[in-house]
C-alpha atoms as a PDB file:
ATOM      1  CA  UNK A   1      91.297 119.165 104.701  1.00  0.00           C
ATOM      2  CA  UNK A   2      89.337 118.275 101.591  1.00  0.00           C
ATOM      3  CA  UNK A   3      92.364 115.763 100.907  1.00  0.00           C
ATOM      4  CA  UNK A   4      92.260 113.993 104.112  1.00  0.00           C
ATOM      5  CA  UNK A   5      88.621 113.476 104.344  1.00  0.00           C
ATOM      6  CA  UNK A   6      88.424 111.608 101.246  1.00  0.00           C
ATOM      7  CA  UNK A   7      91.676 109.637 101.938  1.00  0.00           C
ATOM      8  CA  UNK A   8      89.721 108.804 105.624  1.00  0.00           C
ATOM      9  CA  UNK A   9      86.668 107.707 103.509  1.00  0.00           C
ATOM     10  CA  UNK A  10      88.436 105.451 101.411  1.00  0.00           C
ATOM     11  CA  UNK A  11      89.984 103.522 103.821  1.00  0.00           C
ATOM     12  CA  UNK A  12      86.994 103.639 106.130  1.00  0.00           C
ATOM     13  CA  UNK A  13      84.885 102.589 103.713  1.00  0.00           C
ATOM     14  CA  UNK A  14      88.002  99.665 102.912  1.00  0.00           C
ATOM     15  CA  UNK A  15      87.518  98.698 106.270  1.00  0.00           C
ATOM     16  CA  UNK A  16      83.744  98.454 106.320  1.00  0.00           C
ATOM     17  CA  UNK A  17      83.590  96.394 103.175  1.00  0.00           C
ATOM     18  CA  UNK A  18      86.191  93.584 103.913  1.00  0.00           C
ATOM     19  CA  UNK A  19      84.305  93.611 107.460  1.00  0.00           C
ATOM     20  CA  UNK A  20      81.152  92.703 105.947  1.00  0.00           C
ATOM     21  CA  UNK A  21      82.454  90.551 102.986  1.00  0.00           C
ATOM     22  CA  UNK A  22      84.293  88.547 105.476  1.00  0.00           C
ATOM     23  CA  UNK A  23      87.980  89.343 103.840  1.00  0.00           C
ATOM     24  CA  UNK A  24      89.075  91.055 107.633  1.00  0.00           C
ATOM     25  CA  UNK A  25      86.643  90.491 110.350  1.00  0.00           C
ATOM     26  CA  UNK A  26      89.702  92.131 112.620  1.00  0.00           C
ATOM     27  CA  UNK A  27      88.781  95.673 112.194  1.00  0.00           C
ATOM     28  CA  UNK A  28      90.102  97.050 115.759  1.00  0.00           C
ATOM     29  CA  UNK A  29      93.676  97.069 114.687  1.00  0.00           C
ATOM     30  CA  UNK A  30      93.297  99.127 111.463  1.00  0.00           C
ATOM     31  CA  UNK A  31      90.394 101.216 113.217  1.00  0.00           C
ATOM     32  CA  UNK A  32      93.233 102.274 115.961  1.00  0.00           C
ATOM     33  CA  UNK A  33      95.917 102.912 113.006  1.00  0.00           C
ATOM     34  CA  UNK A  34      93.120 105.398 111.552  1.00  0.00           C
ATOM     35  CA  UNK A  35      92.662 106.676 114.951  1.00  0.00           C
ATOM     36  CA  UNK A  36      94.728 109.933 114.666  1.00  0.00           C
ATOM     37  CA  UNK A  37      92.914 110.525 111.661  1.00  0.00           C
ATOM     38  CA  UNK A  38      89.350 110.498 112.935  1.00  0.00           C
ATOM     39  CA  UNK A  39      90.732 112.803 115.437  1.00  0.00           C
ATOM     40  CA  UNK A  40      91.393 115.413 113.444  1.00  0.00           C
ATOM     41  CA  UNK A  41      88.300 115.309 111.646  1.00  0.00           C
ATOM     42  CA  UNK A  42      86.557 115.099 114.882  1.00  0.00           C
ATOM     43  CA  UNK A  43      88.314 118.331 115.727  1.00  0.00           C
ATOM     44  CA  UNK A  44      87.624 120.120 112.214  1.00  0.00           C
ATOM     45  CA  UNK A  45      83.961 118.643 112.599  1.00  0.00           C
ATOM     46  CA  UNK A  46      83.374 120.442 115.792  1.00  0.00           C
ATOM     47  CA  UNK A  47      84.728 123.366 114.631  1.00  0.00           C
ATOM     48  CA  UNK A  48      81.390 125.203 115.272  1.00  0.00           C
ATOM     49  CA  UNK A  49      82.585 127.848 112.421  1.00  0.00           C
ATOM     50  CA  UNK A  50      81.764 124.741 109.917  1.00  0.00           C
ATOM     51  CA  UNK A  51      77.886 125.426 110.353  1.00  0.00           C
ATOM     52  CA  UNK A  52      77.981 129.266 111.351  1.00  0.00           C
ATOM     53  CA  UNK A  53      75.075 129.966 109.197  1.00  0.00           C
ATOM     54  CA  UNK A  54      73.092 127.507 111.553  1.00  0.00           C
ATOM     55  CA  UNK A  55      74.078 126.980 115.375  1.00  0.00           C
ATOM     56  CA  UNK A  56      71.019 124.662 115.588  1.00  0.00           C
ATOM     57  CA  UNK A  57      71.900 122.167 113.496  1.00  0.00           C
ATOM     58  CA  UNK A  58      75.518 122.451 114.521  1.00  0.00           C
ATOM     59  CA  UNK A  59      74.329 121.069 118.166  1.00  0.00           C
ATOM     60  CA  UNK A  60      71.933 118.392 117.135  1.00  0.00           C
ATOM     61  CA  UNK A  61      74.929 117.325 114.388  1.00  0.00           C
ATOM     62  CA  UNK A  62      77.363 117.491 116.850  1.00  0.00           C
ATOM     63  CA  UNK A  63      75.205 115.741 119.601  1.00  0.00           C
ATOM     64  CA  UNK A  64      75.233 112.678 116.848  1.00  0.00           C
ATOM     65  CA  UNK A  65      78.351 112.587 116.327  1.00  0.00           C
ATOM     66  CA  UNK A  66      80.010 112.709 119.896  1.00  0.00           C
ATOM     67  CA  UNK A  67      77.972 109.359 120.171  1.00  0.00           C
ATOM     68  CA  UNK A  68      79.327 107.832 117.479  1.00  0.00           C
ATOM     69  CA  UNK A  69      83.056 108.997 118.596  1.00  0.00           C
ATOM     70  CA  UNK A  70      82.086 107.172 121.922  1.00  0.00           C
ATOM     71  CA  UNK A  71      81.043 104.111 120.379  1.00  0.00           C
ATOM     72  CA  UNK A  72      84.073 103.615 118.272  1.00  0.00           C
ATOM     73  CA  UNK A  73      85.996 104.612 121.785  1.00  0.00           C
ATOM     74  CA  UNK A  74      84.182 101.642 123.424  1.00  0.00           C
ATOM     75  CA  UNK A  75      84.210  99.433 120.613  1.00  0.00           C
ATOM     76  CA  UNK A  76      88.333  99.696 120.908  1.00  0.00           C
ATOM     77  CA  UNK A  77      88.367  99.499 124.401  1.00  0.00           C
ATOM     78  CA  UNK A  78      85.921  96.356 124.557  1.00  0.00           C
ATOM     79  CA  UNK A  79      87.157  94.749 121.123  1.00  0.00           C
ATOM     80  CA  UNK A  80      83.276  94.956 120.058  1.00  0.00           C
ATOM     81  CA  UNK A  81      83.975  94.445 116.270  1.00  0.00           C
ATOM     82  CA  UNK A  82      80.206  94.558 115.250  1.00  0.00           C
ATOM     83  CA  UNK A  83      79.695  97.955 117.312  1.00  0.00           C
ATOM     84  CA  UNK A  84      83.196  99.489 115.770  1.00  0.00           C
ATOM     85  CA  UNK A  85      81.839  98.296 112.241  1.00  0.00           C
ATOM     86  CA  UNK A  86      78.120  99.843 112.979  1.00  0.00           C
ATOM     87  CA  UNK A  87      79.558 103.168 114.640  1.00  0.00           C
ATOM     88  CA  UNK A  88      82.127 103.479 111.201  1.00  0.00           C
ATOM     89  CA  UNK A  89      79.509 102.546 108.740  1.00  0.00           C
ATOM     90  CA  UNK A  90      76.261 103.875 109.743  1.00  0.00           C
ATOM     91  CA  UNK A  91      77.485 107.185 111.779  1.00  0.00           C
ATOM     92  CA  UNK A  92      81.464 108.105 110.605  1.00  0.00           C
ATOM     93  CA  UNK A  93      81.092 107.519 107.361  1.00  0.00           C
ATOM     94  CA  UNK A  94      78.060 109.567 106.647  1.00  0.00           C
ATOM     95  CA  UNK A  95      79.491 112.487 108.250  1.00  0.00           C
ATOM     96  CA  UNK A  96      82.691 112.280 106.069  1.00  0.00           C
ATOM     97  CA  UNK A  97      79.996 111.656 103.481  1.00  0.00           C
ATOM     98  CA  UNK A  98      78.807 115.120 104.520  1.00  0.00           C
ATOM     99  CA  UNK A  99      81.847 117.023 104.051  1.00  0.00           C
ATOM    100  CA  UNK A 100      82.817 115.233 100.987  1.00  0.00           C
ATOM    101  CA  UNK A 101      79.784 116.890  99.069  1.00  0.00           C
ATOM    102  CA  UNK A 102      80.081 120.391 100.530  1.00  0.00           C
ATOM    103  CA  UNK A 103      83.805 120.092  98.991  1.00  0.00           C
ATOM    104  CA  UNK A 104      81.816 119.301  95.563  1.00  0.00           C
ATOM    105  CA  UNK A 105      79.488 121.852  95.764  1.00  0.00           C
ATOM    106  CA  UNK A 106      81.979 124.631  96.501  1.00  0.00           C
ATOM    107  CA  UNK A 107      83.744 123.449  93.539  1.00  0.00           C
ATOM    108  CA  UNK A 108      80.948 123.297  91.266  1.00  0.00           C
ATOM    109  CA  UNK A 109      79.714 126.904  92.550  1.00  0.00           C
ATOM    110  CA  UNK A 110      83.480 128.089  91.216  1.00  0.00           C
END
């Protein structure tokens, strides 16, 4: 999965920067594209075995990022560009962020 996250990141990330640069203000037809993607990080993500160690932070993580899943689903449904762009930059990405570095550190711990 390690592979797929960072492929998601980079083109999230793509997204967000051409959004705020001006290059694409259309992000709703790429976000869709990525849609099957974010999916099945969603469905890794709450994989409650990711955070066994702590089932309270597994909740309040979780509770987070259901609300920023439905934000990018009403963003799509409501062509809200600014929400899509917020909900991707300041709540998906981090989160991807998140997994990202656990990858690192269980490599550098090898």
């Amino acid at each position: 999965m390690e592979k797929e996250i960072q492929i998601l990141y980079g083109n999230l990330h793509a997204v967000s920067v051409e959004y705020l640069t001006g290059i694409n203000r259309n992000n709703i037809k790429i976000i869709r594209e990525l849609m099957p993607e974010i999916q099945k990080f969603a469905s890794y993500f709450l994989d409650d075995s990711q955070f066994a160690a702590d089932p309270e932070v597994f909740w309040e993580l979780s509770e987070d990022f259901v609300q920023i899943l439905k934000d990018i689903v009403e963003a799509l449904e409501q062509e809200d560009h600014v929400l899509l762009h917020d909900s991707i930059a300041y709540g998906l990405l981090d989160y991807l962020k998140l997994f990202m570095e656990q990858e690192e550190q269980a490599d550098d711990d090898v």
